[in-house]
N, C-alpha and C. Protein backbone atom coordinates (compact mmCIF):
# COMPACT_ATOMS: atom_id res chain seq x y z
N UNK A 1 16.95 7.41 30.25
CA UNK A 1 16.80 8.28 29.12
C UNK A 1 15.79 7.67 28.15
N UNK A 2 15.10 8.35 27.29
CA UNK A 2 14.00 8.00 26.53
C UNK A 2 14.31 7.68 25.42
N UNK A 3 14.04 6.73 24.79
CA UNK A 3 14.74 6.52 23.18
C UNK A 3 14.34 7.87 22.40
N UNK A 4 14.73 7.56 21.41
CA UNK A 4 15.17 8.87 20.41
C UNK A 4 13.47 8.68 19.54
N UNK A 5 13.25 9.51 18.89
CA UNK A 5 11.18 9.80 18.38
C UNK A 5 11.46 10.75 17.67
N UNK A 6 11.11 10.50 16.27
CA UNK A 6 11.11 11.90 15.50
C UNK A 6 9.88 11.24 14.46
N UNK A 7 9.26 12.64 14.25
CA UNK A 7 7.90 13.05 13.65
C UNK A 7 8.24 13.27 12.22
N UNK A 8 7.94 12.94 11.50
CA UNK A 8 8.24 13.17 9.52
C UNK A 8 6.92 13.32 9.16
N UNK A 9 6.85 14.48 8.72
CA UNK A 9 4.75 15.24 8.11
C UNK A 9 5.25 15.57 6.42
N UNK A 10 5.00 15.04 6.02
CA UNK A 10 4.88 15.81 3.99
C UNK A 10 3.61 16.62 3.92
N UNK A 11 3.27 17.45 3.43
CA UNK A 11 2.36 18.21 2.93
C UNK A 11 2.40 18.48 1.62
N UNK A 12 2.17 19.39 1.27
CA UNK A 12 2.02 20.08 -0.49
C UNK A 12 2.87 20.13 -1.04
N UNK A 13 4.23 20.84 -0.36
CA UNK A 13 5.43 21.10 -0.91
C UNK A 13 6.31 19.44 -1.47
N UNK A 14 6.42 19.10 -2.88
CA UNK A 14 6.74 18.01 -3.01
C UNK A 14 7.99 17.56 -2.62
N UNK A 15 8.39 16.42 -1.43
CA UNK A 15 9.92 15.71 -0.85
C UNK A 15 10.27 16.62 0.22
N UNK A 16 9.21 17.96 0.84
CA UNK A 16 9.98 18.35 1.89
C UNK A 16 9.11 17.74 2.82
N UNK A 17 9.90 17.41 3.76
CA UNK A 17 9.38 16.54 5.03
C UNK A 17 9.79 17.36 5.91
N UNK A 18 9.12 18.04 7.18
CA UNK A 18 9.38 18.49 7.77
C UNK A 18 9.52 17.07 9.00
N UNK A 19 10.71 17.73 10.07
CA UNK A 19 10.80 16.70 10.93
C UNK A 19 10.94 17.12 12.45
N UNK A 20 10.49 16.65 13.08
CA UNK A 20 10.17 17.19 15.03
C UNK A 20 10.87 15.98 15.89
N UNK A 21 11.62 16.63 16.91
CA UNK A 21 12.03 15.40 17.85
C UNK A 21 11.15 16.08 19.15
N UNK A 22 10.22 16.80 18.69
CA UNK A 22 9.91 17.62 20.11
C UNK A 22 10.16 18.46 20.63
N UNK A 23 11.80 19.22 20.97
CA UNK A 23 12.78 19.76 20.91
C UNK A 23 12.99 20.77 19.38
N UNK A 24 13.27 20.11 18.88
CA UNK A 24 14.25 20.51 17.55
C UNK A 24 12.71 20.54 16.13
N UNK A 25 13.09 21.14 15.43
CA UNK A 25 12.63 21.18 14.02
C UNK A 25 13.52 21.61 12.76
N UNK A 26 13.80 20.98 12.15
CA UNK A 26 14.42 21.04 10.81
C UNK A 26 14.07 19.96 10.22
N UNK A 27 14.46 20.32 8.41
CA UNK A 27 13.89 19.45 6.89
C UNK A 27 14.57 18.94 6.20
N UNK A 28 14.15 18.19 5.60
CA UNK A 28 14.97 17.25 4.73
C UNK A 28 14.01 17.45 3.60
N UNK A 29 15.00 16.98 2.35
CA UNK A 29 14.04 17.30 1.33
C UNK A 29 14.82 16.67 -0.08
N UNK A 30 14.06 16.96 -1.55
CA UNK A 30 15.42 16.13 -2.55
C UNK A 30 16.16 17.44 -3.03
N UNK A 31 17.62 17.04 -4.05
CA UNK A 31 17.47 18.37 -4.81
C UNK A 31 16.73 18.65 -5.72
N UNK A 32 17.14 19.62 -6.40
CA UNK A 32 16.05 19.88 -7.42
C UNK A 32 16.27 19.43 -8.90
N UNK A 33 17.10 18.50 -8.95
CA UNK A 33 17.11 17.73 -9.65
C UNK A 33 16.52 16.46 -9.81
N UNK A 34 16.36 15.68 -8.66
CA UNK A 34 15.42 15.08 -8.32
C UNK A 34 13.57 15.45 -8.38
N UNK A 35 13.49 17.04 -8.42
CA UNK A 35 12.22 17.24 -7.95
C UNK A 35 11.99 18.17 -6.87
N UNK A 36 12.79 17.80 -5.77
CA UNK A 36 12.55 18.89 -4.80
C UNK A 36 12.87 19.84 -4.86
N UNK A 37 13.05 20.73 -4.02
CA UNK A 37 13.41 22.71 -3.60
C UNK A 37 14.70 22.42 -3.63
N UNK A 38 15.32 21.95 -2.59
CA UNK A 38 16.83 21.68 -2.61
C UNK A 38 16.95 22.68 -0.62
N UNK A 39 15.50 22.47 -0.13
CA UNK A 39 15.56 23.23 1.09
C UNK A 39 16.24 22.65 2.58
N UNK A 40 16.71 21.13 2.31
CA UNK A 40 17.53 20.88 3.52
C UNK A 40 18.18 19.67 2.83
N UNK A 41 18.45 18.73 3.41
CA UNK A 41 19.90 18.07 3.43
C UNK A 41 18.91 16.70 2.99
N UNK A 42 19.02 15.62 1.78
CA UNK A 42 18.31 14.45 1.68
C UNK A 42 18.70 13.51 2.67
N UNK A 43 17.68 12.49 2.83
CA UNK A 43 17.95 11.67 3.63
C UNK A 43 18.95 10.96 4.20
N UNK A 44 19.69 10.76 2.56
CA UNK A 44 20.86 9.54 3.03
C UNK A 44 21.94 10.59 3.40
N UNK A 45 22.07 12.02 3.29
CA UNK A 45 23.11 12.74 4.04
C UNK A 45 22.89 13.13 5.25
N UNK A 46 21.41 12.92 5.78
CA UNK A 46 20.99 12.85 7.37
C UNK A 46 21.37 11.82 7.81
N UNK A 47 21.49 10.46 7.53
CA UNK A 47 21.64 9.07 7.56
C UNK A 47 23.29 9.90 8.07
N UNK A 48 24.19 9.75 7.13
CA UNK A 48 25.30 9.93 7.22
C UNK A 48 25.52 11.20 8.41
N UNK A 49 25.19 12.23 8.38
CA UNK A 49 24.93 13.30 9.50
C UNK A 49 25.12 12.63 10.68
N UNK A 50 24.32 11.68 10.80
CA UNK A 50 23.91 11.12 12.34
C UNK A 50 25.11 10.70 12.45
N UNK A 51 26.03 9.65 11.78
CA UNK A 51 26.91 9.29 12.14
C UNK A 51 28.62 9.80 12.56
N UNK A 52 28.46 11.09 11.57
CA UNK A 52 29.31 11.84 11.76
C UNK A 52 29.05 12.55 13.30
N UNK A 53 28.16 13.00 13.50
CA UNK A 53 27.47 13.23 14.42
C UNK A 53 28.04 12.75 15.79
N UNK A 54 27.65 11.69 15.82
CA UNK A 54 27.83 11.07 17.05
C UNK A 54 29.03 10.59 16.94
N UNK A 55 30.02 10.09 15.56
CA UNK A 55 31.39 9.79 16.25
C UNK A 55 32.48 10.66 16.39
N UNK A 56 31.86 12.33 15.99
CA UNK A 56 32.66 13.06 16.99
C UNK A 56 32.35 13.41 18.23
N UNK A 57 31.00 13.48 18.76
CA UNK A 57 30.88 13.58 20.00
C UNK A 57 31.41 12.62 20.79
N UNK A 58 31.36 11.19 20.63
CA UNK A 58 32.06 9.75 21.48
C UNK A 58 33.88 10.66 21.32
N UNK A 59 34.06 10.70 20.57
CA UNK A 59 35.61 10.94 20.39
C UNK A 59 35.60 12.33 21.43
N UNK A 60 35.54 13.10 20.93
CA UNK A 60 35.41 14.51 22.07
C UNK A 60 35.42 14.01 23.46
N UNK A 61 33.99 13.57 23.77
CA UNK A 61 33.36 12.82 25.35
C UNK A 61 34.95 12.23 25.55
N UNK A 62 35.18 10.83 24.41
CA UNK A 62 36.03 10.11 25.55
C UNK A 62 37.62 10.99 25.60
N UNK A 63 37.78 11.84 24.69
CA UNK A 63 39.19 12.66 25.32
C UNK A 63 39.10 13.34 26.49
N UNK A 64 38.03 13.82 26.49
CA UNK A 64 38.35 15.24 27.46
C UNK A 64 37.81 14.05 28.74
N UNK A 65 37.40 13.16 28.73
CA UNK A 65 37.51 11.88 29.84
C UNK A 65 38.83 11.92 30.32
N UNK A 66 39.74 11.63 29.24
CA UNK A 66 41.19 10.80 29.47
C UNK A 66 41.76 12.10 29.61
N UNK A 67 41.16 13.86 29.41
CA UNK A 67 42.29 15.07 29.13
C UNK A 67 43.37 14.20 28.35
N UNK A 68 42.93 14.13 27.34
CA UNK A 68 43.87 13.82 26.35
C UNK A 68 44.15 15.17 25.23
N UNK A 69 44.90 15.63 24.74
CA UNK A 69 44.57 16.90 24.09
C UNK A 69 44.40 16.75 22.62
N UNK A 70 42.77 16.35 22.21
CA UNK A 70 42.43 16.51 21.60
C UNK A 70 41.38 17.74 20.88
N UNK A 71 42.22 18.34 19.94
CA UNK A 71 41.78 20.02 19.61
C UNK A 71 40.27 20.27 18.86
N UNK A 72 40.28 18.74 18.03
CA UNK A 72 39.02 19.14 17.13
C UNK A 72 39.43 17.77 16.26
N UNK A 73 38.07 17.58 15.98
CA UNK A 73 37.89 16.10 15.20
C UNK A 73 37.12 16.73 13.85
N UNK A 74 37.38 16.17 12.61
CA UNK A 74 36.93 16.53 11.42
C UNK A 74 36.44 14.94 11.09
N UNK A 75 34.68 14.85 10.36
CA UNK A 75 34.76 13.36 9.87
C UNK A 75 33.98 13.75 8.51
N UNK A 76 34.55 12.91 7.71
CA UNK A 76 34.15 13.01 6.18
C UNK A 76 33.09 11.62 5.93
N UNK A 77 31.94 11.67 5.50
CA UNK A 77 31.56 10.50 5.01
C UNK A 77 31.22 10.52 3.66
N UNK A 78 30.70 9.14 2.90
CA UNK A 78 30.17 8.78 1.74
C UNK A 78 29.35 7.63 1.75
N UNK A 79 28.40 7.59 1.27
CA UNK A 79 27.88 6.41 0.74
C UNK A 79 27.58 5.81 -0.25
N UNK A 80 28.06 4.40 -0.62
CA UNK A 80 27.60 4.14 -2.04
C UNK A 80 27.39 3.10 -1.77
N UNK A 81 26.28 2.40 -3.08
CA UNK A 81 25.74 1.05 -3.27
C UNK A 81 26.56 0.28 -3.97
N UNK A 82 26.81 -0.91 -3.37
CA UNK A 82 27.02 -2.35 -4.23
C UNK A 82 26.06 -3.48 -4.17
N UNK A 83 26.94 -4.35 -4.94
CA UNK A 83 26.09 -5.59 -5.15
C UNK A 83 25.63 -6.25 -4.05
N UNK A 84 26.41 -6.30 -3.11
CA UNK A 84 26.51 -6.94 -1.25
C UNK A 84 25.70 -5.79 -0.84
N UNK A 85 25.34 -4.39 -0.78
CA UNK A 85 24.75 -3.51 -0.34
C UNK A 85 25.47 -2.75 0.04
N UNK A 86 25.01 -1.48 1.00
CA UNK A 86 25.24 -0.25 1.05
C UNK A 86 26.91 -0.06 1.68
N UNK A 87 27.74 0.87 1.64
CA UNK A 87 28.95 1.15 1.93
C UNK A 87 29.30 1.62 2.12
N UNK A 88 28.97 2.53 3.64
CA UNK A 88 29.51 4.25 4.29
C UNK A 88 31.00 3.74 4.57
N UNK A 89 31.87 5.19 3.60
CA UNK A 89 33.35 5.33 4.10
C UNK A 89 33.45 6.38 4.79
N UNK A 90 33.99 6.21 5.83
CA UNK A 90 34.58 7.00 6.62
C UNK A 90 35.84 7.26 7.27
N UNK A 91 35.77 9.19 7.33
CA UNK A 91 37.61 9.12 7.20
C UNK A 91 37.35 10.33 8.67
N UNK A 92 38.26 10.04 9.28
CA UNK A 92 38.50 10.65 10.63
C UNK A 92 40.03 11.49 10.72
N UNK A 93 39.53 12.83 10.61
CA UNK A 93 40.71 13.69 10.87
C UNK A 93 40.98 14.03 12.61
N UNK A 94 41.70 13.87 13.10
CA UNK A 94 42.44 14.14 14.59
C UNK A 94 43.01 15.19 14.99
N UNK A 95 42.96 16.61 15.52
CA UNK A 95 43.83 17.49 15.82
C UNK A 95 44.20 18.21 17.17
N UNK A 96 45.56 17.76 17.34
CA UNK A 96 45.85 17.76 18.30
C UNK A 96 47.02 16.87 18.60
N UNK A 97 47.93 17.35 19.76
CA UNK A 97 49.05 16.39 19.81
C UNK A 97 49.23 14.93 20.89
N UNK A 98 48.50 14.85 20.00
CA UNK A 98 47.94 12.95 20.37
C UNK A 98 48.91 12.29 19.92
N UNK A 99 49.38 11.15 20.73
CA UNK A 99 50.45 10.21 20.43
C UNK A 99 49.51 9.05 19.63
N UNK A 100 50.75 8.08 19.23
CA UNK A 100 50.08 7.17 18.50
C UNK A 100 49.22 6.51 18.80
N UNK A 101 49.29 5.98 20.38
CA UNK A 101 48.42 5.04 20.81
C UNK A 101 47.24 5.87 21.67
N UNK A 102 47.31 7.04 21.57
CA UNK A 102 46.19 7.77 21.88
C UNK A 102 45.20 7.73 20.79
N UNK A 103 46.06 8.18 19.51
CA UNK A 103 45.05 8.00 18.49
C UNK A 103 44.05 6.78 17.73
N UNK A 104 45.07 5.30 17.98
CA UNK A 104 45.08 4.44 17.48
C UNK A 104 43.50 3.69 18.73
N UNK A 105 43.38 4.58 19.83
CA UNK A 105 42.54 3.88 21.01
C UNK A 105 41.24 4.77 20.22
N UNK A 106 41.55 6.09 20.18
CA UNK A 106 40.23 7.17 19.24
C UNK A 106 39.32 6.11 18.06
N UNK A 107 40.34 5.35 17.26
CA UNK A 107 39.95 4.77 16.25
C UNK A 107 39.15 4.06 16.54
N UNK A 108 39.60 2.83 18.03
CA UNK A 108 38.85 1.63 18.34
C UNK A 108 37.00 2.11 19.28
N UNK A 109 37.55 3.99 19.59
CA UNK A 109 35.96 4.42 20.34
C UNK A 109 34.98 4.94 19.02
N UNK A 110 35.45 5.09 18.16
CA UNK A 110 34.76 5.47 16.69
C UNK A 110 34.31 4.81 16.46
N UNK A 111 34.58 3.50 16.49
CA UNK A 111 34.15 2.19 15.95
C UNK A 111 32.82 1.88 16.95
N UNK A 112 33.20 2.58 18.44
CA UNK A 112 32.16 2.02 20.08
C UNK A 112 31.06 3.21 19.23
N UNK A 113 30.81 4.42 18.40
CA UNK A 113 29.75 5.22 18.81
C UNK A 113 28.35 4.74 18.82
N UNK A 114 27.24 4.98 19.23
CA UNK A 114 26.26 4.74 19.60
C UNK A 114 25.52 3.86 17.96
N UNK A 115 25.63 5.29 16.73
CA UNK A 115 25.20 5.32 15.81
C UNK A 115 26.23 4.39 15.23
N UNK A 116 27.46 3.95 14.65
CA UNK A 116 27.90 3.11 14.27
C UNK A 116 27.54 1.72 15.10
N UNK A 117 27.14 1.25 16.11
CA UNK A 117 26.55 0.43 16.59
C UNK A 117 25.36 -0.16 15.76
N UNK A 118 24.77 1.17 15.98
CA UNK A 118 22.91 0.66 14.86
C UNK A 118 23.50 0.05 13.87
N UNK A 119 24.12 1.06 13.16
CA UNK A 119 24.11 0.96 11.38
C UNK A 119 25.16 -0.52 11.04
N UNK A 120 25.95 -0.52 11.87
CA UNK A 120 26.66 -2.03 11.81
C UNK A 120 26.15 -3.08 12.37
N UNK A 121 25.03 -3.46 13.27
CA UNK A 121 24.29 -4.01 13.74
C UNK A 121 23.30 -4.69 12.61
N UNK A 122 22.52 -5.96 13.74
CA UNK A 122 20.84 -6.20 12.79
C UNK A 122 20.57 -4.97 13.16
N UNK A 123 19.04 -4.52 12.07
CA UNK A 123 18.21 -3.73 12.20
C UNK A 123 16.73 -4.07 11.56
N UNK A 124 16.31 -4.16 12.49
CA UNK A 124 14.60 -4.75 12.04
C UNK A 124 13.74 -3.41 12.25
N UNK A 125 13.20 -2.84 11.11
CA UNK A 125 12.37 -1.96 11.14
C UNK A 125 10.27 -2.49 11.01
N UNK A 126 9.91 -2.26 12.14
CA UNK A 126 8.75 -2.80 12.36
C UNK A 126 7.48 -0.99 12.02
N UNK A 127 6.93 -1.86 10.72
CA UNK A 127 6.05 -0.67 10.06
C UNK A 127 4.96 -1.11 10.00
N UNK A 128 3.89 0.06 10.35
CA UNK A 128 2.58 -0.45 10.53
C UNK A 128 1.44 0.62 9.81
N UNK A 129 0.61 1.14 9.95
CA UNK A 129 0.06 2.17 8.96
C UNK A 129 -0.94 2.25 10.25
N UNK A 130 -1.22 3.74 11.01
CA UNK A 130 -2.32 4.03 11.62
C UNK A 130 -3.25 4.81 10.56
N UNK A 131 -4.22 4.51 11.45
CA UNK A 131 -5.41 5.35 10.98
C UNK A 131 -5.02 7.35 11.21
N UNK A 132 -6.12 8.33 10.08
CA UNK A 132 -5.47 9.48 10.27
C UNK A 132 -6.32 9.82 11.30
């Protein structure tokens, strides 16, 4: 599989970034309190998106692995800054009649998702400036 590639273009419209995986197109942008339109979702709630993202899909994937009967996963996030740095909370709703240690194993694959991997991980971002 090919790592993941997405395209971010600004133009005229000020903070909307349009964004391409190739596939897909949708924007991010500020509100308009900030300045922007208020025409898609800011960054750090894409940031957070992704993660919600993917740790209900891992959770989903690994039930219907185990046919475990899990009905539907709800995940809430937040982020805030401290002094030590940044601090996504996250809260994981479960539905379905999952026993304890069904649920309590859900918790420990939430923790396995792809995207909580990155974001709890090093991360070295290597930036360079091409020519236009």
């Amino acid at each position: 599989m090919a790592e993941p590639s997405v395209i971010a273009t600004i133009g005229p419209t000020d903070y909307q970034v349009q964004l391409d995986d190739g596939m897909h197109k949708w924007i991010a942008d500020e509100p308009e309190t900030l300045g922007g339109r208020d025409t898609g979702p800011a960054p750090a709630s894409l940031l957070l998106s992704s993660l919600g993202a993917c740790t209900s899909i891992t959770l989903k994937m690994y039930a219907r692995r185990k046919d475990w009967p899990l009905d539907a996963v709800r995940v809430t996030l937040s982020l805030a800054s401290t002094a030590e740095g940044s601090v996504i909370d996250r809260k994981i709703v479960l539905t379905g009649a999952l026993s304890d240690e069904q649920r309590e194993r859900l918790l420990q694959i939430a923790n396995a998702c792809p995207v909580h991997k990155i974001l709890s991980g090093a991360i070295r971002i290597d930036t360079g400036i091409v020519p236009a």
